[in-house]
Protein backbone atom coordinates (compact mmCIF):
# COMPACT_ATOMS: atom_id res chain seq x y z
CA UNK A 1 -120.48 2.70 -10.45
CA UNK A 2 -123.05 5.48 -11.11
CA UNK A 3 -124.01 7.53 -8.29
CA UNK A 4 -127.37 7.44 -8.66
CA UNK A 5 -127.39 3.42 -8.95
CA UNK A 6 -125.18 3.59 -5.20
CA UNK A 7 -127.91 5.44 -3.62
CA UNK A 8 -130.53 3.23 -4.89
CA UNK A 9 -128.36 0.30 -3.04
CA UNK A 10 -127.31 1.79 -0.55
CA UNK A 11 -130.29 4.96 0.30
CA UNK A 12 -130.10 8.56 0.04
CA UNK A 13 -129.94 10.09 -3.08
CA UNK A 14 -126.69 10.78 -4.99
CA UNK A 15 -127.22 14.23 -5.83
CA UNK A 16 -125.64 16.10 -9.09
CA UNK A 17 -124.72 19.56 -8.47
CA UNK A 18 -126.72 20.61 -11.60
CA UNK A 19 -129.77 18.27 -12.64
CA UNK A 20 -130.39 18.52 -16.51
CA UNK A 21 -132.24 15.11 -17.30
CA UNK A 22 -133.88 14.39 -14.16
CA UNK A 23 -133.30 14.34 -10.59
CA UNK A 24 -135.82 11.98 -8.78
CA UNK A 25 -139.35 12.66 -7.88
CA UNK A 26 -140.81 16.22 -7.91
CA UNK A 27 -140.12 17.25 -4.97
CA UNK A 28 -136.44 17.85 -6.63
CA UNK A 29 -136.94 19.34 -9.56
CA UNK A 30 -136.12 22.78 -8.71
CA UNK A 31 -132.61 23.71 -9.37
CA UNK A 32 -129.97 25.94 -10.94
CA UNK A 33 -130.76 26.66 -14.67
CA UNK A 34 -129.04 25.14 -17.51
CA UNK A 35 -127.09 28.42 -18.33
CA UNK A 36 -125.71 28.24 -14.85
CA UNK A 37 -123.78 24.85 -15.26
CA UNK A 38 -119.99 24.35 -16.12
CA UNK A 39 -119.27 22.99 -18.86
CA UNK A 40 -117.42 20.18 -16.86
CA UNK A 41 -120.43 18.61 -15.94
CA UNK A 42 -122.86 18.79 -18.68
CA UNK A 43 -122.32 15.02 -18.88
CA UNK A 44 -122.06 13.79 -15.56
CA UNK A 45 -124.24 10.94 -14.77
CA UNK A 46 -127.85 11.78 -12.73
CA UNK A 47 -130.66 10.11 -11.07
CA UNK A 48 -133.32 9.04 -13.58
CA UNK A 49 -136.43 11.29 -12.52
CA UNK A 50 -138.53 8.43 -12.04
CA UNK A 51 -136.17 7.15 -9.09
CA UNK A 52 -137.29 7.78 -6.04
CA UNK A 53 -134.93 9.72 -3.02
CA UNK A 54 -135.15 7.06 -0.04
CA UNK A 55 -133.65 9.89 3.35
CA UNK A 56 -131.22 7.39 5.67
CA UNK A 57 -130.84 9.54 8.57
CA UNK A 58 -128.89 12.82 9.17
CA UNK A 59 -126.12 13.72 6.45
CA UNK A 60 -123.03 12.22 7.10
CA UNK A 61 -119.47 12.24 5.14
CA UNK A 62 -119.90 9.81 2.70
CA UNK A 63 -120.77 11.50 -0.14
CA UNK A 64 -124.17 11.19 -0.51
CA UNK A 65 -127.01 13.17 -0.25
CA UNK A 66 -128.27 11.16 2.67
CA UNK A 67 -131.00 13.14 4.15
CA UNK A 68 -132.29 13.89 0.30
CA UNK A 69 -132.32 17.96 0.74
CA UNK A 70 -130.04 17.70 -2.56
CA UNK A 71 -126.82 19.14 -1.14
CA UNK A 72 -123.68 16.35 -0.43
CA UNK A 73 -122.04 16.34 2.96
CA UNK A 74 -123.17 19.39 4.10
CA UNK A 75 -121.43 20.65 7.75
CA UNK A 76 -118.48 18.61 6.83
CA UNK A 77 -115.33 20.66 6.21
CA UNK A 78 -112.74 18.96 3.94
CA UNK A 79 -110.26 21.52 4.51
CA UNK A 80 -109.96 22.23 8.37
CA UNK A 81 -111.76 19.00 9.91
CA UNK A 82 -108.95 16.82 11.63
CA UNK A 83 -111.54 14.00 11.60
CA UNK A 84 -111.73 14.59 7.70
CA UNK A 85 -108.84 16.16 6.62
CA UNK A 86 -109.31 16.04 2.34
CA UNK A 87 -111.06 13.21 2.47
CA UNK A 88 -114.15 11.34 4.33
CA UNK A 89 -113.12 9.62 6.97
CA UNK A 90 -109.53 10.99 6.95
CA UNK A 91 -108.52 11.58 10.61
CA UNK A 92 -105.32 13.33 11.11
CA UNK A 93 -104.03 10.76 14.26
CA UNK A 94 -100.38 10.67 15.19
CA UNK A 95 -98.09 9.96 18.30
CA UNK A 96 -98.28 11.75 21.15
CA UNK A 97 -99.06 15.18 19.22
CA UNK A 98 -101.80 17.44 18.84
CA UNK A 99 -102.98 17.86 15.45
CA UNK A 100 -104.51 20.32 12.83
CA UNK A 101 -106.46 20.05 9.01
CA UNK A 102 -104.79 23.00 6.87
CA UNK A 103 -105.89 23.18 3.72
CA UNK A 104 -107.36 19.26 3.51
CA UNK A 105 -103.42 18.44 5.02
CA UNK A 106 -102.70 17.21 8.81
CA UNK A 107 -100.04 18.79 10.39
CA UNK A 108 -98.62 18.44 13.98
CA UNK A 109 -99.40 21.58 15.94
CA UNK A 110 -97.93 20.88 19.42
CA UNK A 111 -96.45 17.89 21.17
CA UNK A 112 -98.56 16.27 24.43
CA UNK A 113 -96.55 17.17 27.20
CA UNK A 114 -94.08 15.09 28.16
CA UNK A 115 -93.62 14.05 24.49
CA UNK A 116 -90.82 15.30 21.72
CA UNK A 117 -90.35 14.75 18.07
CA UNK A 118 -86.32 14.25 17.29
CA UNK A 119 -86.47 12.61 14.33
CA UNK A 120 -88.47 15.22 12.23
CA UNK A 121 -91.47 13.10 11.07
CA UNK A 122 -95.00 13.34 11.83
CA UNK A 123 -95.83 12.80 15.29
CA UNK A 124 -93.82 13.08 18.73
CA UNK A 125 -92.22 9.65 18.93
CA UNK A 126 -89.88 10.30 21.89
CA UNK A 127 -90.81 10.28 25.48
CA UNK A 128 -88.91 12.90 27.81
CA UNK A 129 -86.77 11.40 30.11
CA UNK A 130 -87.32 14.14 32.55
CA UNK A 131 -91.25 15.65 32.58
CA UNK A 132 -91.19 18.38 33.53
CA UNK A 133 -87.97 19.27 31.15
CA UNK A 134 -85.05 20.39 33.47
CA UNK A 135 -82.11 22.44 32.74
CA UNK A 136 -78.99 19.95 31.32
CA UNK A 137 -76.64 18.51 34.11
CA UNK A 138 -74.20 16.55 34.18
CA UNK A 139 -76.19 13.41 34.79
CA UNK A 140 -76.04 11.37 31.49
CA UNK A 141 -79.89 12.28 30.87
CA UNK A 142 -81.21 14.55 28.47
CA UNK A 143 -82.72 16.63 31.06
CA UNK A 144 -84.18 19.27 28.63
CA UNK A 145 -85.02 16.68 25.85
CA UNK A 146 -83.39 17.93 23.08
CA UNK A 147 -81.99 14.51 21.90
CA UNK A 148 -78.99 15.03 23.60
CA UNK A 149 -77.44 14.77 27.11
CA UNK A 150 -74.98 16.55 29.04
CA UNK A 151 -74.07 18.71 26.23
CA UNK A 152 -71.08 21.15 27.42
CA UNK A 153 -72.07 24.18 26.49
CA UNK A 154 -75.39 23.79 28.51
CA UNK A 155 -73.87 22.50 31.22
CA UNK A 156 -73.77 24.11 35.08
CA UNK A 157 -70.18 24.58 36.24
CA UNK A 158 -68.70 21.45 38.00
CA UNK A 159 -68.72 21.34 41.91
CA UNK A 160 -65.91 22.89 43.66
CA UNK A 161 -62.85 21.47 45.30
CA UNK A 162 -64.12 18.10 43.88
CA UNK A 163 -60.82 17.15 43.30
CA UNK A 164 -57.07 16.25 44.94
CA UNK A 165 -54.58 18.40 42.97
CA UNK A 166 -52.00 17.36 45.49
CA UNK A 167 -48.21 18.63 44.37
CA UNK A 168 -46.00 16.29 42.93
CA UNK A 169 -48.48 13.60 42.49
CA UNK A 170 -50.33 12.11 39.59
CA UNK A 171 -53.27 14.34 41.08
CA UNK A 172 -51.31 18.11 40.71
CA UNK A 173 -53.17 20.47 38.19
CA UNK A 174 -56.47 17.71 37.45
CA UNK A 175 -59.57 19.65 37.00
CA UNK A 176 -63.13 18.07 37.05
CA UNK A 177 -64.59 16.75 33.73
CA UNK A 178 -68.60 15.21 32.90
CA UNK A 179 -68.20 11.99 31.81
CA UNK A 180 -69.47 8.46 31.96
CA UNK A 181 -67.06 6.07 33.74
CA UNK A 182 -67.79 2.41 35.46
CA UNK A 183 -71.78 2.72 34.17
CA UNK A 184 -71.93 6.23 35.97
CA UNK A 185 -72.21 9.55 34.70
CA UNK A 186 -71.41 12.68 36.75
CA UNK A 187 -68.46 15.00 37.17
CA UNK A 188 -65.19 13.02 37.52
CA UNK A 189 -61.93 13.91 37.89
CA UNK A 190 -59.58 14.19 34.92
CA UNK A 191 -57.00 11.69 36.71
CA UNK A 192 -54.06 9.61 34.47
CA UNK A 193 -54.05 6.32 34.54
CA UNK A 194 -51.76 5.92 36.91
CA UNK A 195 -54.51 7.43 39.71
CA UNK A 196 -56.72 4.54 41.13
CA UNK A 197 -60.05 5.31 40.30
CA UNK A 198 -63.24 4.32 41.83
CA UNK A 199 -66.93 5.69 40.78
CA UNK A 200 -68.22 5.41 43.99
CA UNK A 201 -65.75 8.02 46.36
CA UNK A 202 -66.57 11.61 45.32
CA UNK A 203 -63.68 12.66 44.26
CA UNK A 204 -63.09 9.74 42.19
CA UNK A 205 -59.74 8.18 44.22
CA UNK A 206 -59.46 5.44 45.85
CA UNK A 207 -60.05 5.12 49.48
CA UNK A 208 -56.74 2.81 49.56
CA UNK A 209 -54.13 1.75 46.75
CA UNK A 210 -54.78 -1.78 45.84
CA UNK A 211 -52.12 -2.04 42.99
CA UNK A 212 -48.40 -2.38 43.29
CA UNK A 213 -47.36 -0.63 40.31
CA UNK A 214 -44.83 1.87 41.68
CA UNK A 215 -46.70 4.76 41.53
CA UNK A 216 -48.68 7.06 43.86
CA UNK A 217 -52.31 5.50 42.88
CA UNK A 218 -54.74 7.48 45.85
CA UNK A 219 -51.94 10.85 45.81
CA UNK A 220 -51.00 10.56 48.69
CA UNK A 221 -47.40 10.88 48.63
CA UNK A 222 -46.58 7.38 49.03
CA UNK A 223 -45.67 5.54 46.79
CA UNK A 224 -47.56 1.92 46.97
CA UNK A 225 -47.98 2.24 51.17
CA UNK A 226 -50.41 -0.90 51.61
CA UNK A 227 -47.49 -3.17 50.76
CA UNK A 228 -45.22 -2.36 53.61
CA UNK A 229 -43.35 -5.47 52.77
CA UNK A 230 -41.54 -3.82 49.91
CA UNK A 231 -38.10 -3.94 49.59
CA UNK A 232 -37.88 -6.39 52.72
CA UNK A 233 -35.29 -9.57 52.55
CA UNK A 234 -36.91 -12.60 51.27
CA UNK A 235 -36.26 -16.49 49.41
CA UNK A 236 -37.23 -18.38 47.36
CA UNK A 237 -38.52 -21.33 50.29
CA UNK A 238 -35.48 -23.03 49.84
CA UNK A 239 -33.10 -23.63 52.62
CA UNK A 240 -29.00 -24.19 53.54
CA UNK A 241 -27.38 -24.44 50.13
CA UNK A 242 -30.67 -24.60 48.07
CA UNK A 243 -31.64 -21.04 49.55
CA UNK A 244 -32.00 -18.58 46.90
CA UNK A 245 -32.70 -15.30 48.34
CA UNK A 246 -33.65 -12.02 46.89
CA UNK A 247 -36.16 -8.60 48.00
CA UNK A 248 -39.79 -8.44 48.08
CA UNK A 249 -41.38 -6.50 45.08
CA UNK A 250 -44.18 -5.66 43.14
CA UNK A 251 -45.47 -8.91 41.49
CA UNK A 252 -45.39 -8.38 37.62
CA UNK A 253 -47.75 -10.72 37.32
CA UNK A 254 -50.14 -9.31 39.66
CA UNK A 255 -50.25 -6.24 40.15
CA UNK A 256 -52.47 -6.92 43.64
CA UNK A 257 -49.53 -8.90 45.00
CA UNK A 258 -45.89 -8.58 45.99
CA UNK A 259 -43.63 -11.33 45.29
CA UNK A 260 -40.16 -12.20 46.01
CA UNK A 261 -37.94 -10.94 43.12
CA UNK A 262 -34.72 -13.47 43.05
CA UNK A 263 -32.75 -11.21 40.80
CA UNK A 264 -32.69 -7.99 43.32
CA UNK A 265 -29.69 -11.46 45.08
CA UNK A 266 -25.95 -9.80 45.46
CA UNK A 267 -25.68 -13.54 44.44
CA UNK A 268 -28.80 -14.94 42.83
CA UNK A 269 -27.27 -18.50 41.88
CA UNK A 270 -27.82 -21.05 45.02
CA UNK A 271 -25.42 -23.35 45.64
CA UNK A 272 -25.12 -26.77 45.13
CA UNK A 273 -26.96 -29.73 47.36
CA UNK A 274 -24.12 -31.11 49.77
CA UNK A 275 -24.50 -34.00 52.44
CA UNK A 276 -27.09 -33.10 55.79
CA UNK A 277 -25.21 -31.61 58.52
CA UNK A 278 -26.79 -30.68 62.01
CA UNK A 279 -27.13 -27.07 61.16
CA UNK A 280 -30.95 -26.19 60.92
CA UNK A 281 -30.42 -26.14 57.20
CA UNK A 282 -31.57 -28.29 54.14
CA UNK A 283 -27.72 -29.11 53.24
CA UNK A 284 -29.14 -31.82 50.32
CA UNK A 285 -31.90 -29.45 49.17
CA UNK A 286 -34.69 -32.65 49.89
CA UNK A 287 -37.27 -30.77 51.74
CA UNK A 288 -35.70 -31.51 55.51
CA UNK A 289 -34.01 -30.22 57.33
CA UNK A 290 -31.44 -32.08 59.73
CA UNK A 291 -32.83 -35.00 58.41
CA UNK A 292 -32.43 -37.81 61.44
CA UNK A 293 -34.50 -40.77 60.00
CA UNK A 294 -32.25 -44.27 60.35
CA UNK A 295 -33.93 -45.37 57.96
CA UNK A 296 -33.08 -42.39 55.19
CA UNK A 297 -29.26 -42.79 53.64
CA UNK A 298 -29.85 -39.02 53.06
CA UNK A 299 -29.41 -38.47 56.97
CA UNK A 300 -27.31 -36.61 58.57
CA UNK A 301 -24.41 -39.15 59.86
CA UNK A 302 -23.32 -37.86 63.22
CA UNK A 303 -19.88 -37.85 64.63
CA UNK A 304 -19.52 -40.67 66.48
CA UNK A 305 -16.65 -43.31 67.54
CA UNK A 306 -17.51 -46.96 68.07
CA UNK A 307 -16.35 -48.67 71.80
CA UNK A 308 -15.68 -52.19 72.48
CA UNK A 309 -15.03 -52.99 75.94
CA UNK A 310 -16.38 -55.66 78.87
CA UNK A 311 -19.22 -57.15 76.68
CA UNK A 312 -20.14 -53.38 75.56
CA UNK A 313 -20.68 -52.91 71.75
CA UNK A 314 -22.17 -49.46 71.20
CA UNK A 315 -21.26 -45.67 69.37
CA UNK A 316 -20.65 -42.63 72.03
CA UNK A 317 -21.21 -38.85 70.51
CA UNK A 318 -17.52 -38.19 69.39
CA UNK A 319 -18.37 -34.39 70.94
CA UNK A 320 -20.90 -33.08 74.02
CA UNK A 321 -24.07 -32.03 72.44
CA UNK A 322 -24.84 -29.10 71.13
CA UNK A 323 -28.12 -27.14 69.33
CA UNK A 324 -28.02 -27.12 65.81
CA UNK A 325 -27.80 -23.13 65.66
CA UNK A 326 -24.96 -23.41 68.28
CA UNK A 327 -21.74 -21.68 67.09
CA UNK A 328 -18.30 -20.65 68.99
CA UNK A 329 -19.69 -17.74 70.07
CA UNK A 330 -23.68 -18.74 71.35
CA UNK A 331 -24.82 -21.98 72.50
CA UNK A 332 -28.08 -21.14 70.14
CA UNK A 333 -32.13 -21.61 70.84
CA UNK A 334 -32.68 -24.53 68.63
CA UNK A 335 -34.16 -27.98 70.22
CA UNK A 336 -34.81 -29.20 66.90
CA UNK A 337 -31.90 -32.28 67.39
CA UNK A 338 -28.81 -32.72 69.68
CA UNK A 339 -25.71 -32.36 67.13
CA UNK A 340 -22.14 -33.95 67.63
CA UNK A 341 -20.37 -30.60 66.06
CA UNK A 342 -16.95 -29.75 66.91
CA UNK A 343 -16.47 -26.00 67.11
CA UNK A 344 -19.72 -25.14 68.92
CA UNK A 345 -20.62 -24.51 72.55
CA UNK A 346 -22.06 -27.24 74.29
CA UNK A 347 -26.00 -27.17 75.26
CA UNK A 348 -26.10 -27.20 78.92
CA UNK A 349 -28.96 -25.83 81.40
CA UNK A 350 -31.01 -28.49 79.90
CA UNK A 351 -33.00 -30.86 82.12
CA UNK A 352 -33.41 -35.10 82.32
CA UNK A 353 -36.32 -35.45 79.86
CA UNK A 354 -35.26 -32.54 76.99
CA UNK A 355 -31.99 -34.21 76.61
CA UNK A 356 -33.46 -37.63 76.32
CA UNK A 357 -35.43 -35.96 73.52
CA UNK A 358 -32.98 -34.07 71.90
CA UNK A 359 -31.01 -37.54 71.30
CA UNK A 360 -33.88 -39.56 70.44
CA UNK A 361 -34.61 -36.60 67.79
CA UNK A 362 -31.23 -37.39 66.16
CA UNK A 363 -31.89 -40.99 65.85
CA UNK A 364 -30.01 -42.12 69.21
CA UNK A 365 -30.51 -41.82 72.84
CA UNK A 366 -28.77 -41.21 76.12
CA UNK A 367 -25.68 -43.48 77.34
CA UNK A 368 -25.96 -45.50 80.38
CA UNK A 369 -23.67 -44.96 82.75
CA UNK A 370 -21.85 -47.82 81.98
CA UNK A 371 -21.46 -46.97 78.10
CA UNK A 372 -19.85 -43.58 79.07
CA UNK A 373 -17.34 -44.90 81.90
CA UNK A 374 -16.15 -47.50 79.10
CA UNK A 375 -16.00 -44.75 76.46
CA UNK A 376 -13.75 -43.00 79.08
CA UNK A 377 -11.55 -46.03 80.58
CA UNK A 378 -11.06 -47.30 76.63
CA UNK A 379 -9.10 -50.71 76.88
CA UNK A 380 -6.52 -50.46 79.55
CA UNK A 381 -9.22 -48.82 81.64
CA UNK A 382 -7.52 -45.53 82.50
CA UNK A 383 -8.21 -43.35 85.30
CA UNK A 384 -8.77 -40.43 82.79
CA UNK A 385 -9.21 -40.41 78.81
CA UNK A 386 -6.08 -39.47 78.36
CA UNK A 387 -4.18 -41.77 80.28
CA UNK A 388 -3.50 -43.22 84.21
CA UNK A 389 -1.55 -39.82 85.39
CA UNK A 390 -3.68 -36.83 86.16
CA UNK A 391 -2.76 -33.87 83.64
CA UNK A 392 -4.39 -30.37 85.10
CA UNK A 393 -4.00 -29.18 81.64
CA UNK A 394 -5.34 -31.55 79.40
CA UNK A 395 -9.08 -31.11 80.25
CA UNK A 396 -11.06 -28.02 80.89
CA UNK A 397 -11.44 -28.40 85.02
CA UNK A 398 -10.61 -26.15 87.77
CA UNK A 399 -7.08 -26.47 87.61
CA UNK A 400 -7.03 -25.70 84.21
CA UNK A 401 -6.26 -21.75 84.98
CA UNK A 402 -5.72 -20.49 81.19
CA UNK A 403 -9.51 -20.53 80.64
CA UNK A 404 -10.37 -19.45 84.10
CA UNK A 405 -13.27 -21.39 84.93
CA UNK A 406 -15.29 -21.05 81.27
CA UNK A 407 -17.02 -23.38 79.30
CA UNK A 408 -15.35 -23.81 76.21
CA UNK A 409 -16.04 -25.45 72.41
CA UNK A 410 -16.52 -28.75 72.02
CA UNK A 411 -13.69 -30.40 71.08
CA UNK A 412 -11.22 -27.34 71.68
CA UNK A 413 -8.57 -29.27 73.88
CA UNK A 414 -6.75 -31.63 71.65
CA UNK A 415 -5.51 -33.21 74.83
CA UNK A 416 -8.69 -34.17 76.07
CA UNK A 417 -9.69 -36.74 73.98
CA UNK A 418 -9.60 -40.97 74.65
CA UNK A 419 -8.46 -43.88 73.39
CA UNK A 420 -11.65 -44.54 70.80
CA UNK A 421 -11.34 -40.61 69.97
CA UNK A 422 -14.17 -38.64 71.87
CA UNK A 423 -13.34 -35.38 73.58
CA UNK A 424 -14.45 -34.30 77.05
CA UNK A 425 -15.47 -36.19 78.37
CA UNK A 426 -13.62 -35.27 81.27
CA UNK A 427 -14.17 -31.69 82.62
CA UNK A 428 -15.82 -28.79 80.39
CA UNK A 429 -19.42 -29.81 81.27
CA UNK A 430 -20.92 -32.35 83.46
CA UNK A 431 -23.10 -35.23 81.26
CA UNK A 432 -26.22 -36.61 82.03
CA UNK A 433 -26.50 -40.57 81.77
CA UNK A 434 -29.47 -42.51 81.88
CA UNK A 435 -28.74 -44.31 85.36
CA UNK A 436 -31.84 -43.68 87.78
CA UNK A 437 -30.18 -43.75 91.04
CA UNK A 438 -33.39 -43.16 93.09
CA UNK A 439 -36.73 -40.73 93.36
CA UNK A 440 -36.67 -37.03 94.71
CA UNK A 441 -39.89 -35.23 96.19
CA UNK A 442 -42.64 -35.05 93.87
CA UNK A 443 -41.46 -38.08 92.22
CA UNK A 444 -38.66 -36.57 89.91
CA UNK A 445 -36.39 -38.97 89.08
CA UNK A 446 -32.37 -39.00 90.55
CA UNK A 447 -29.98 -39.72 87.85
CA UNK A 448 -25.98 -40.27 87.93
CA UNK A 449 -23.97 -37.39 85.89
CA UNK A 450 -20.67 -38.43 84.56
CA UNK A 451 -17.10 -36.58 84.26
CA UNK A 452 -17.42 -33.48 85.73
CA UNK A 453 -17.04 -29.92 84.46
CA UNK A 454 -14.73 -26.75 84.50
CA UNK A 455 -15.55 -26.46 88.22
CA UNK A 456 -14.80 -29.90 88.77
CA UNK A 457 -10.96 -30.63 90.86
CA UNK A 458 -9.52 -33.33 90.17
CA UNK A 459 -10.82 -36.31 92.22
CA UNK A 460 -14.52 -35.22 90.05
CA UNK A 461 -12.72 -35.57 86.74
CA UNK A 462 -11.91 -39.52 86.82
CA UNK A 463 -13.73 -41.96 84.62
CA UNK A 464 -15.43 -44.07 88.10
CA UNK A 465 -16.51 -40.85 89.47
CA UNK A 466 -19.95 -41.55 90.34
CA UNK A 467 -20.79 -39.31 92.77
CA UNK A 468 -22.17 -36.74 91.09
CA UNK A 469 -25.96 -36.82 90.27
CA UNK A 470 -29.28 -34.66 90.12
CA UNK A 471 -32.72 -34.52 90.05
CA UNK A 472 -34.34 -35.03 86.62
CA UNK A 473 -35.40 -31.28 86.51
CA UNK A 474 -32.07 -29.88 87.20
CA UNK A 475 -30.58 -27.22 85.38
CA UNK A 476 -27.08 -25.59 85.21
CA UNK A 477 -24.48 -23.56 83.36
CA UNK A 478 -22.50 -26.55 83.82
CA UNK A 479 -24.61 -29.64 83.07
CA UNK A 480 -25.09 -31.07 79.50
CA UNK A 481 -25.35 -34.46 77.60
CA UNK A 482 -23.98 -36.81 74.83
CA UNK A 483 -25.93 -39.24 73.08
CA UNK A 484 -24.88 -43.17 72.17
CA UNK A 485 -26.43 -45.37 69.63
CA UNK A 486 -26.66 -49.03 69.33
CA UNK A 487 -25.72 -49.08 65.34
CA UNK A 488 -23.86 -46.29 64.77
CA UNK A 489 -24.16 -42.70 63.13
């Protein structure tokens, strides 16, 4: 559109810079002379003279003459205004930066502090991280905001004696390094793997080994010392036979844990299930142990001889009781069970009520008095188990001088033995029957004990000796039990 028609619409006049054919009302008619013109705009469109120049307020940059004094945007600088930098309206405006119009061109003369420009164009797009800028550390922040942290060469040196060098450790010659470990940056320790590490301890080890891995993880110089278990005897939970046994070691499938390595065995093949015996062990590998239940055919079947005599019908304890970790050599500790084991020292200083319990644990119960005189007697009713004449030497009693006066095995004296096959039960230990003969002080019961022990002389060693008894609470070197059982072992 022609200029001089857009100041008609719009106001002001649209002024040529020389006016050959007219240039509004008189009041514009002076100007430059033809002859000082360029030749360039000889032909450049004008205001017809009879248009009128309408002012619309002080000039502004718009290109028009709008206060009608025929000059165009004068007091606006093209080339140095930021506000119109080459152009009307043209403001040089960019990101956090201070600005400049050079030669009708924005430039960027100075970043607002704070403020950076990394990326080379116009305008300072990056915001410090640090304001004021700091000298780089070893932080894992661009401190100086250069674009980049930590960089090594502007780095401070590390702290000293941050960390264990210990000799002959995974520690020895380590020196301190800036890196970023766990979501941390700082100086760390240039430790192996095999050195525990944790972020949080200043020196980067630590406070305690948690791995079993056989190495020295917090340099200490000991080698995995939480787990004091190591190299300690261990099995496999299996017992008797079944037991498989081996050392505790470092779990290889936890490294956290220990774990009972089979293979370390001098014989790592268990044995074979067998049948129960009164041991303490799991002889059939079933999960119990001296398994006593009637009712199981996995028990253990105790050694016992049946008696028939006078109306009696019952089983008798082929031995005197003993504990099933009894051996030749120690009665044992064990009141798991009373066992019928040949072989074993009896289990004497044991009162009334525990040996009850020890034969009802095995699936039986005490004799009566009358069971274990019958058991003695046999048949023809002897005076002694072995027959009507005394024999000093068959039993263990006093006059039996080769063992002077000690309690010996169960089932030792081939001699001593009766008609239906139990031994000793004359001499060696004294047995307690379940025959109340009457009530002590304090209520404790009085009960008959049958056939006399290694102190015993002779007249105490008879099958109808029944003068012998004690109070239910009694307990001697001396005095021990048998059990008896209405259906057998």
């Amino acid at each position: 559109m022609n200029r001089a028609l857009l100041a008609l619409l719009l106001g002001g006049c649209a002024v040529e810079p020389y006016c050959y054919t007219g240039c509004g009302d008189a009041a514009l008619d002076a100007g430059p002379g033809v002859g000082d013109a360029p030749a360039d705009v000889l032909d450049a469109p004008s205001v017809p003279r009879d248009v009128p120049c309408v002012p619309t307020g002080e000039e502004v940059c718009n290109e028009l003459d709008d206060d009608c004094d025929r000059a165009v945007d004068e007091g606006f600088d093209l080339m140095t205004s930021p506000l119109d930098c080459g152009a009307c309206g043209n403001a040089c405006r960019f990101p956090n930066a201070e600005v400049a119009c050079v030669l009708g061109e924005c430039e960027v003369t100075a970043c607002l502090p704070g403020y950076a420009d990394l990326d080379g164009a116009l305008g300072c797009e990056t915001m410090c991280p640090v304001f004021p800028t700091q000298p780089e550390d070893c932080n894992g922040i661009d401190d100086d905001c250069d674009g980049v942290a930590d960089e090594p060469e502007e780095l401070p040196p590390p702290p000293a004696d941050l960390c264990r060098t210990t000799p002959g450790t995974p520690c020895a010659g380590v020196v301190p390094v800036c890196a970023s470990r766990s979501g941390r940056s700082t100086w760390f320790c240039g430790y192996s793997a095999s050195v525990e590490f944790d972020p949080i301890v200043p020196n980067g080890i630590a406070l305690e080994e948690m791995l079993c891995d056989g190495q020295d993880g917090d340099c200490d110089g000991v080698v995995d010392d939480p787990f004091a278990d190591l190299g300690e005897a261990c099995d496999d939970g299996g017992r008797g036979a079944c037991r498989d046994v081996g050392v505790i070691a470092c779990d290889p499938a936890d490294s956290a844990l220990t774990a009972c390595d089979l293979s370390a065995s001098p014989d790592p093949v268990p044995g074979a299930p067998s049948a129960e015996l009164c041991n303490g062990i799991d002889d059939d590998c079933d999960g119990v142990i001296d398994n006593s239940d009637p009712s199981d055919p996995a028990r253990i079947r105790d050694d016992m001889v049946r008696v028939v005599r006078g109306g009696l019908d019952f089983w008798i304890a082929t031995y005197e009781a003993s504990r099933p970790d009894g051996t030749a050599a120690s009665a044992g500790t064990s009141d798991a069970r009373a066992c019928s084991t040949p072989g074993r020292l009896p289990w004497v200083a044991v009162g009334f009520d525990d040996a009850a319990a020890a034969c009802a644990a095995a699936g039986h119960r005490l004799c009566t008095a009358a069971e274990w005189q019958a058991a003695c007697e046999g048949a023809l009713g002897t005076s002694y188990p072995y027959g009507e004449a005394y024999d000093g030497a068959a039993c263990n009693g006093a006059d039996r001088d080769v063992l002077a006066g000690r309690v010996t095995t169960c089932g030792s004296l081939a001699s001593c033995v009766s008609e239906a096959g139990a031994f000793d039960l004359s001499g060696n230990v004294k047995e307690w029957t379940n025959d109340l003969r009457g009530t002590a002080s304090g209520g404790r019961g009085i009960y008959a004990v049958r056939g006399g022990s290694v102190e015993s002389p002779r007249l105490g060693l008879t099958c109808d000796t029944t003068l012998s008894q004690a109070t239910e609470d009694t307990l001697l070197p001396t005095l021990g039990f048998r059990c008896c059982d209405d259906d057998g072992p």
